[in-house]
PDB file of N, CA and C in Angstrom:
ATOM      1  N   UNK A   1       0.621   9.839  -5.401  1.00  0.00           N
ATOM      2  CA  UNK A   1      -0.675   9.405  -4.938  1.00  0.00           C
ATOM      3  C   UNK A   1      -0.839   7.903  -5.144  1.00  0.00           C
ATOM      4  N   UNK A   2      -0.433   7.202  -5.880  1.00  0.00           N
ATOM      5  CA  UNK A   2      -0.310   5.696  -6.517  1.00  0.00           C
ATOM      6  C   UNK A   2       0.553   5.049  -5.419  1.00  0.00           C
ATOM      7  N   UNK A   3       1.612   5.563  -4.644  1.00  0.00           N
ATOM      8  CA  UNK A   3       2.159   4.697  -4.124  1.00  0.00           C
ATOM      9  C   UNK A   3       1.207   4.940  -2.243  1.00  0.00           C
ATOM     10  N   UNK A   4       0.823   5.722  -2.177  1.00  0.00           N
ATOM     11  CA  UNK A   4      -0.215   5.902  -1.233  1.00  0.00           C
ATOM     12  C   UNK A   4      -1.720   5.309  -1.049  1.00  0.00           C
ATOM     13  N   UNK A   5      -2.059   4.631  -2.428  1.00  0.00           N
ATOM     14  CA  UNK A   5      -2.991   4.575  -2.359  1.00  0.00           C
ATOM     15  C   UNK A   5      -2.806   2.893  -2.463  1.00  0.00           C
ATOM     16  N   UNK A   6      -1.872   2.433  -2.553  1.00  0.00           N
ATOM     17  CA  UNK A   6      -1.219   0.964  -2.744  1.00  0.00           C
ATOM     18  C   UNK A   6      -0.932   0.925  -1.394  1.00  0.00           C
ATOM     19  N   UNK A   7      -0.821   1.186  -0.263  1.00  0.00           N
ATOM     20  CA  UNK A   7      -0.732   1.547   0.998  1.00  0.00           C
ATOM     21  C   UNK A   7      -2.685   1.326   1.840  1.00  0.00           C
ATOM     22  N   UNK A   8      -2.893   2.066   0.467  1.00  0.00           N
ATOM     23  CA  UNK A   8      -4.263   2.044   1.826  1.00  0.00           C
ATOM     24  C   UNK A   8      -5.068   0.318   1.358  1.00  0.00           C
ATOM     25  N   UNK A   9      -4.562   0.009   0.148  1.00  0.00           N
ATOM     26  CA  UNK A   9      -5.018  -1.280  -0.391  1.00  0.00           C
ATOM     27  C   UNK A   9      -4.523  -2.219   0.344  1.00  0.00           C
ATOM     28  N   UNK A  10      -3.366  -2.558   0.655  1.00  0.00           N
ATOM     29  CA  UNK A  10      -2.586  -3.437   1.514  1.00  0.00           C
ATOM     30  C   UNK A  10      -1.598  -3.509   2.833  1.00  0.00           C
ATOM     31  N   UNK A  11      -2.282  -1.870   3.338  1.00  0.00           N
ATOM     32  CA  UNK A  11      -1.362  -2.247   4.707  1.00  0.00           C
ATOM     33  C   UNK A  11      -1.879  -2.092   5.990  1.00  0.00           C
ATOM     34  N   UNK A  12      -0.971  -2.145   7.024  1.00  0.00           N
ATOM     35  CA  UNK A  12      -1.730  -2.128   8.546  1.00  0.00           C
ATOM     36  C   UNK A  12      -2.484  -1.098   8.711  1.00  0.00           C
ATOM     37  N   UNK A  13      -3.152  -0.857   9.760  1.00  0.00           N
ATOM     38  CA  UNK A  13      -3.896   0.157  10.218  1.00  0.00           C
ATOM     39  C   UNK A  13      -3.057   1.181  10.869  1.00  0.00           C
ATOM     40  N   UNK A  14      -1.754   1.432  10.494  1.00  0.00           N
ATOM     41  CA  UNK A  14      -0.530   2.159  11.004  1.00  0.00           C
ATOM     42  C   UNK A  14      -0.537   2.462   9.853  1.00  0.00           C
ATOM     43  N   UNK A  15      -0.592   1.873   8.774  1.00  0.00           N
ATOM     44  CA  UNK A  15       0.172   2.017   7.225  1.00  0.00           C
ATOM     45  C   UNK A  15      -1.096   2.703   6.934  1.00  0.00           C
ATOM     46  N   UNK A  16      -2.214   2.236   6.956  1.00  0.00           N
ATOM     47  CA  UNK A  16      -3.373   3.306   6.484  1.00  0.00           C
ATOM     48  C   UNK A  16      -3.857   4.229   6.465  1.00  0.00           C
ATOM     49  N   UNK A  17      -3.574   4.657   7.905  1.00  0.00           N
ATOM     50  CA  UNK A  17      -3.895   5.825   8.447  1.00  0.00           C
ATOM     51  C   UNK A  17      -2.685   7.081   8.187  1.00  0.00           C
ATOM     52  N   UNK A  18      -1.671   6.438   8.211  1.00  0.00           N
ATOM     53  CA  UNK A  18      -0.546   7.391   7.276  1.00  0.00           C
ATOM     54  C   UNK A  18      -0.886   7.834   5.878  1.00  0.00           C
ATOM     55  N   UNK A  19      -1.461   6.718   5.224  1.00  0.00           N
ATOM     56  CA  UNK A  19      -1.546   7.101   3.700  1.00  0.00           C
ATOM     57  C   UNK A  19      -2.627   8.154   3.555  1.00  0.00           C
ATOM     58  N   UNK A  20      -3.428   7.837   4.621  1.00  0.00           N
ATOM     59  CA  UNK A  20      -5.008   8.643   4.281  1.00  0.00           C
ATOM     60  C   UNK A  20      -4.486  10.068   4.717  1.00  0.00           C
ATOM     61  N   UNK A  21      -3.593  10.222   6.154  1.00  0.00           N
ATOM     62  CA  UNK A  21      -3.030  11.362   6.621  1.00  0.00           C
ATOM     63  C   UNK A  21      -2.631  12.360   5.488  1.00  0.00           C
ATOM     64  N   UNK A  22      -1.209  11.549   4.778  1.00  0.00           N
ATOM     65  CA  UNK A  22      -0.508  11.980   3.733  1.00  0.00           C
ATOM     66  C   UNK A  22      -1.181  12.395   2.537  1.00  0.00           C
ATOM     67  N   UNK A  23      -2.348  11.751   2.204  1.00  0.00           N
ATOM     68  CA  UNK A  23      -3.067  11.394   1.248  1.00  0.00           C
ATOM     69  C   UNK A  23      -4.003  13.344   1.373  1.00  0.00           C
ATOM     70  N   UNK A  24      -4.390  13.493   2.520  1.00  0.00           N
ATOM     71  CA  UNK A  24      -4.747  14.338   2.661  1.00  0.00           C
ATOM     72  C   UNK A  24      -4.105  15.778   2.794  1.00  0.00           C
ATOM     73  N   UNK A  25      -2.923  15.533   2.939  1.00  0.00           N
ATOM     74  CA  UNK A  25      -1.958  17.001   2.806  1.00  0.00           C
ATOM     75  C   UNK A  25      -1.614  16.803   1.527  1.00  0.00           C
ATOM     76  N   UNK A  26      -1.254  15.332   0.587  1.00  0.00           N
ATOM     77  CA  UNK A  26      -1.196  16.009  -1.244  1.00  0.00           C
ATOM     78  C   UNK A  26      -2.366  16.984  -1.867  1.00  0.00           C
ATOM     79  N   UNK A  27      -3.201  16.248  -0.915  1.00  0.00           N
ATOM     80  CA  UNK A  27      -4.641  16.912  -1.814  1.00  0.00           C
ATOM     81  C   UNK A  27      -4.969  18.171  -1.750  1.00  0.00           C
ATOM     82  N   UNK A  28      -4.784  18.752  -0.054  1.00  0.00           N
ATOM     83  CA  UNK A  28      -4.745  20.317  -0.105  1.00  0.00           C
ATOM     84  C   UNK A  28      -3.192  21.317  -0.807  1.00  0.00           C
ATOM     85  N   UNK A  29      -2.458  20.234  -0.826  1.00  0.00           N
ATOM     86  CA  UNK A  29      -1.261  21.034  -1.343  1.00  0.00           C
ATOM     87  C   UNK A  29      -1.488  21.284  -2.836  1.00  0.00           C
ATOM     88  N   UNK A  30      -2.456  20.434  -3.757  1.00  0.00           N
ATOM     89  CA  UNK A  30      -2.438  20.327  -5.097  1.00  0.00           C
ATOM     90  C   UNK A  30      -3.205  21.194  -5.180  1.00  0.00           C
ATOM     91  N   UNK A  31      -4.325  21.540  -4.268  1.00  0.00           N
ATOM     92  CA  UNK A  31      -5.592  22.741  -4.372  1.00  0.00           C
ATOM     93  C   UNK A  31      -4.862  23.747  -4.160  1.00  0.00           C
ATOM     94  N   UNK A  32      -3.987  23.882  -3.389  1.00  0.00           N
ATOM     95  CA  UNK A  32      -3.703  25.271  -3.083  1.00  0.00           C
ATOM     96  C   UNK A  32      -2.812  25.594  -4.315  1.00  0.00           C
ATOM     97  N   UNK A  33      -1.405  24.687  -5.056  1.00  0.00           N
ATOM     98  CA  UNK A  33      -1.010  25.348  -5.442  1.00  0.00           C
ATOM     99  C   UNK A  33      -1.867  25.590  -7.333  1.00  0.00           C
ATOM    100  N   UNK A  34      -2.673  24.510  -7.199  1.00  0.00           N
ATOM    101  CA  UNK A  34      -3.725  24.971  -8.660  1.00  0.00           C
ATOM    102  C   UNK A  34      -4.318  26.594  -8.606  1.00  0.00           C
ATOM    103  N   UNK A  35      -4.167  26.769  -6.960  1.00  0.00           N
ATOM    104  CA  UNK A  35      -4.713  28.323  -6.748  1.00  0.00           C
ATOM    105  C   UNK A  35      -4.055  29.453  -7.541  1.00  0.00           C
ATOM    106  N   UNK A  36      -2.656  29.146  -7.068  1.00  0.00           N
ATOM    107  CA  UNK A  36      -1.526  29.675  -7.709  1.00  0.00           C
ATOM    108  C   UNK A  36      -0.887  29.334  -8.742  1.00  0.00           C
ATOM    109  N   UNK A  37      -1.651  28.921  -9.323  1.00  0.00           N
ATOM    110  CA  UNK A  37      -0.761  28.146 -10.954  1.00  0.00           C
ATOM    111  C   UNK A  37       0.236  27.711 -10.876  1.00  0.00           C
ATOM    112  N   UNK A  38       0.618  26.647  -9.859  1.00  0.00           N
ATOM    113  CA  UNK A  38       1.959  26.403  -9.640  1.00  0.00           C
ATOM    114  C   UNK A  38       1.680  24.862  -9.577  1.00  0.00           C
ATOM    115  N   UNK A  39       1.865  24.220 -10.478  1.00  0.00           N
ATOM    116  CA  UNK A  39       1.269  22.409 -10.585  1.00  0.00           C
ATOM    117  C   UNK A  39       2.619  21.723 -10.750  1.00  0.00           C
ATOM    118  N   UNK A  40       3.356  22.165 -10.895  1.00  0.00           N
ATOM    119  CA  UNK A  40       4.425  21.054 -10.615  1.00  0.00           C
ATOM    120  C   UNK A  40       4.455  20.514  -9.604  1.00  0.00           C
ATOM    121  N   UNK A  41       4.996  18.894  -9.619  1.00  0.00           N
ATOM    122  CA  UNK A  41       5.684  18.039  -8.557  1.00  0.00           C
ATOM    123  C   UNK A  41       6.458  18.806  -7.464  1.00  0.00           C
ATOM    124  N   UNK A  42       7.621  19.707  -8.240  1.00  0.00           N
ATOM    125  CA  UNK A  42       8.071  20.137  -6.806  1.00  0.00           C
ATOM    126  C   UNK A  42       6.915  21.029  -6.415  1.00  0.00           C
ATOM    127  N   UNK A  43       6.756  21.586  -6.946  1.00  0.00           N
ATOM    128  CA  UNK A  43       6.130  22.907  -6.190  1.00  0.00           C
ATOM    129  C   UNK A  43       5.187  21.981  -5.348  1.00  0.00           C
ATOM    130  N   UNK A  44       4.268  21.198  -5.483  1.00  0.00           N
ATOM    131  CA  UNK A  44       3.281  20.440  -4.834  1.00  0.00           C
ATOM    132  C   UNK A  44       4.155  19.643  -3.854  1.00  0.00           C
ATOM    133  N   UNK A  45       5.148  19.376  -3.842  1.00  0.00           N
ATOM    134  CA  UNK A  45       6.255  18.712  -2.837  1.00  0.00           C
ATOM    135  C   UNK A  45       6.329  19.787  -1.864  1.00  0.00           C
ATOM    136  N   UNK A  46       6.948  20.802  -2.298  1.00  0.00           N
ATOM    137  CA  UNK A  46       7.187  21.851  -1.268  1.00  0.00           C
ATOM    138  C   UNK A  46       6.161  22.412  -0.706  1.00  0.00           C
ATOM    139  N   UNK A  47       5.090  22.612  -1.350  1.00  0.00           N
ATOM    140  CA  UNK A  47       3.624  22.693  -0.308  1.00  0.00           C
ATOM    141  C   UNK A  47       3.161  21.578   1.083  1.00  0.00           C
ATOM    142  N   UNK A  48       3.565  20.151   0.309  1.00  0.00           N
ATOM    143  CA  UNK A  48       3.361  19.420   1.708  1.00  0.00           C
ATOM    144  C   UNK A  48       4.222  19.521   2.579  1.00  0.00           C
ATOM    145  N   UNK A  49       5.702  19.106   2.487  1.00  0.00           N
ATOM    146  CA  UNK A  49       6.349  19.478   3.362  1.00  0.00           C
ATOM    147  C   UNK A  49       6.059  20.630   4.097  1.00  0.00           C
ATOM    148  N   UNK A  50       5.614  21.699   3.720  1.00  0.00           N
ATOM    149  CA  UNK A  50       5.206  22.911   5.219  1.00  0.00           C
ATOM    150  C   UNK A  50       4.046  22.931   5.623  1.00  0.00           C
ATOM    151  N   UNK A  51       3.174  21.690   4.982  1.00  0.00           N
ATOM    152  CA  UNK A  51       1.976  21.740   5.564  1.00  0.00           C
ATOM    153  C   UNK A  51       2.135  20.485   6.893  1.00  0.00           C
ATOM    154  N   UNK A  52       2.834  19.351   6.273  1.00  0.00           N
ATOM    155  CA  UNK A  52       3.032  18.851   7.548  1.00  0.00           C
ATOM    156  C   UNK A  52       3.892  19.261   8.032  1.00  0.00           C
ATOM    157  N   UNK A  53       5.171  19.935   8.178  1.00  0.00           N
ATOM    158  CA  UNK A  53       5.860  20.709   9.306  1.00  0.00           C
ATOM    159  C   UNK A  53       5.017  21.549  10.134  1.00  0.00           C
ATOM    160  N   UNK A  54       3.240  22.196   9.346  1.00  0.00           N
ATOM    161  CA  UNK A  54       3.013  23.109  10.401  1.00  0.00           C
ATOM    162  C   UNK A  54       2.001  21.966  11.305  1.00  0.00           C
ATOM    163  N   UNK A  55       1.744  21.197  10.571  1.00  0.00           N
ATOM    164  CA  UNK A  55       1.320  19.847  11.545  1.00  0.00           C
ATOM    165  C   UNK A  55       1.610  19.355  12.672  1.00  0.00           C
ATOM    166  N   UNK A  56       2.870  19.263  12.682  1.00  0.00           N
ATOM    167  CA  UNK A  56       3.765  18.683  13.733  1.00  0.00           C
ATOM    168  C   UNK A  56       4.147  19.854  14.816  1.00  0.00           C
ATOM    169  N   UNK A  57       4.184  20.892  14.125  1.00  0.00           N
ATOM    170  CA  UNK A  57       4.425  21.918  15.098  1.00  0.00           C
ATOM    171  C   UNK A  57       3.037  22.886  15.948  1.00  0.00           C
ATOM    172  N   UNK A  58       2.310  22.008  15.264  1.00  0.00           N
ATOM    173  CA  UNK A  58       0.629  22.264  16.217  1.00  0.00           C
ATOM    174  C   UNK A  58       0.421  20.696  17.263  1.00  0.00           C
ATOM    175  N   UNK A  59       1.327  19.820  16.973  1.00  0.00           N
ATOM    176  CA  UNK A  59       1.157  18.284  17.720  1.00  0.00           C
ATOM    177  C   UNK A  59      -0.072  17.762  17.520  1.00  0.00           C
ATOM    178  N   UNK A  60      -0.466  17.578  16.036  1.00  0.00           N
ATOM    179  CA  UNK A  60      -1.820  17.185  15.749  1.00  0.00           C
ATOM    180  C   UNK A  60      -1.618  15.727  15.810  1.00  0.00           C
ATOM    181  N   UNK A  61      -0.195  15.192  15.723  1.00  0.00           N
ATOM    182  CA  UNK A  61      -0.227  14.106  15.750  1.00  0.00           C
ATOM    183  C   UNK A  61       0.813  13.563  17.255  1.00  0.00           C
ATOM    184  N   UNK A  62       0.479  12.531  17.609  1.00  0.00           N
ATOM    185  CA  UNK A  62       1.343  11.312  18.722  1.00  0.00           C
ATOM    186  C   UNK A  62       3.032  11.148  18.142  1.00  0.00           C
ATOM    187  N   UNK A  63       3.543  11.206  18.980  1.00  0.00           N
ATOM    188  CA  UNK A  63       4.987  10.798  18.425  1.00  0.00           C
ATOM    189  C   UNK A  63       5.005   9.818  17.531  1.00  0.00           C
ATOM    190  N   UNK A  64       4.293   8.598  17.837  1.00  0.00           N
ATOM    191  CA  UNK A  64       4.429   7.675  17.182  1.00  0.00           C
ATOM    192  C   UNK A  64       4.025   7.741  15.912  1.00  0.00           C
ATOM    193  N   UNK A  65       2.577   8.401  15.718  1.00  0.00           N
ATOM    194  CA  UNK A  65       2.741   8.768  14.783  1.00  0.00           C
ATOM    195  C   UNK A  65       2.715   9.447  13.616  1.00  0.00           C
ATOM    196  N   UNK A  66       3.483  10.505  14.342  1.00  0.00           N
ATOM    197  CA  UNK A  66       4.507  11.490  13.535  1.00  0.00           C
ATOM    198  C   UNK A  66       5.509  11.046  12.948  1.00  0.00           C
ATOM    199  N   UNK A  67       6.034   9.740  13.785  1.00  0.00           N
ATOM    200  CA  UNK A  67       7.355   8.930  12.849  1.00  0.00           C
ATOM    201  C   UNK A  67       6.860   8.195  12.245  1.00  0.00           C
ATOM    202  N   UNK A  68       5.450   7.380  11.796  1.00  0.00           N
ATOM    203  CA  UNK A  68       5.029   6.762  11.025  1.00  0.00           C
ATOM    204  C   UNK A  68       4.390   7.508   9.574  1.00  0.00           C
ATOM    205  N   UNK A  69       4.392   8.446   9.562  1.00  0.00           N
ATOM    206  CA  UNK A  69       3.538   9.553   8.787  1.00  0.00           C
ATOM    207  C   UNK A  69       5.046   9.947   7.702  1.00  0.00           C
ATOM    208  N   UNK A  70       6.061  10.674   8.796  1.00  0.00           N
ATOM    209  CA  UNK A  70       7.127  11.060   8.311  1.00  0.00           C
ATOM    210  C   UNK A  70       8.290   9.772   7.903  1.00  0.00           C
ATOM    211  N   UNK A  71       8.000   8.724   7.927  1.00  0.00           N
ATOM    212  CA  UNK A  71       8.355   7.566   7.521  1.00  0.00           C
ATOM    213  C   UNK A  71       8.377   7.020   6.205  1.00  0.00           C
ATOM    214  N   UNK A  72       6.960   7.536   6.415  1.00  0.00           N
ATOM    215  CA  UNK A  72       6.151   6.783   4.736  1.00  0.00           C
ATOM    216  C   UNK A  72       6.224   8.040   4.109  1.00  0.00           C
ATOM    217  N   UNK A  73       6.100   8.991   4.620  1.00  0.00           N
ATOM    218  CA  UNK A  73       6.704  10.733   3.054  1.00  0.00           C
ATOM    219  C   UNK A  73       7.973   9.923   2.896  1.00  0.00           C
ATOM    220  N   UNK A  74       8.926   9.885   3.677  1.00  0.00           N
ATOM    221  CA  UNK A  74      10.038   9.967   3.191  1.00  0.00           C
ATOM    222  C   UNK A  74      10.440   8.841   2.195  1.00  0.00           C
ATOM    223  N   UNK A  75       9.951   7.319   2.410  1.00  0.00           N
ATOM    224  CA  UNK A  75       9.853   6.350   1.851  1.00  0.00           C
ATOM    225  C   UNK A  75       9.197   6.568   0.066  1.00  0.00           C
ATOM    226  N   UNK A  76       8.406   7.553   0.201  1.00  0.00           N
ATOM    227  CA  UNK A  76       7.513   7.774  -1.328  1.00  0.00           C
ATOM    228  C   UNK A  76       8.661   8.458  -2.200  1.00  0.00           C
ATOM    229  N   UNK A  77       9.377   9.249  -1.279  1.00  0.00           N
ATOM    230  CA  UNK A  77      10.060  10.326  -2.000  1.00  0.00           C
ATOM    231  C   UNK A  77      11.686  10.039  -2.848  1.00  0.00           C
ATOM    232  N   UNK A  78      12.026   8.777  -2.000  1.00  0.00           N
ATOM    233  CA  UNK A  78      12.890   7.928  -2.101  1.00  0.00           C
ATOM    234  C   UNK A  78      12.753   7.286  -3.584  1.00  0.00           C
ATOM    235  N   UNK A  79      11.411   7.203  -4.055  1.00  0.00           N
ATOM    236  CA  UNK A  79      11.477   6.634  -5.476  1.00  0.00           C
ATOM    237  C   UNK A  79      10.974   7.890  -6.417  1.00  0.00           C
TER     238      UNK A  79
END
């Protein structure tokens, strides 16, 4: 969430709107899995990843950006 939110402090309106995107599938992924007593990192990892896979596979988002969204996950995950 820290490196997302350092994103919405200093970047484009491409970069922002990703973080807020992203920002918003950690947040339901952390609710859901607090549902299930399941609070780990991965487990909260593996919740977003199928929440935005079912994202993309409803085309909630533009190609463009879907590769800007899936850009910056992948970039967070990298550290």
């Amino acid at each position: 969430m820290e490196r997302l939110d350092g994103f919405v402090e200093q970047g484009t309106s491409d970069q922002l709107f990703a973080a807020e995107y992203l920002h918003s599938h950690v947040t339901f992924a952390t609710a859901k899995c607090e549902n299930i007593g399941k609070i780990y990192p991965h487990d909260i990892k593996f919740q977003v990843v199928h929440s935005l896979r079912d994202a993309l596979v409803a085309n909630e988002l533009t190609p463009r950006k879907q590769e800007l969204v899936l850009s910056m996950w992948d970039a967070i995950n990298k550290h």
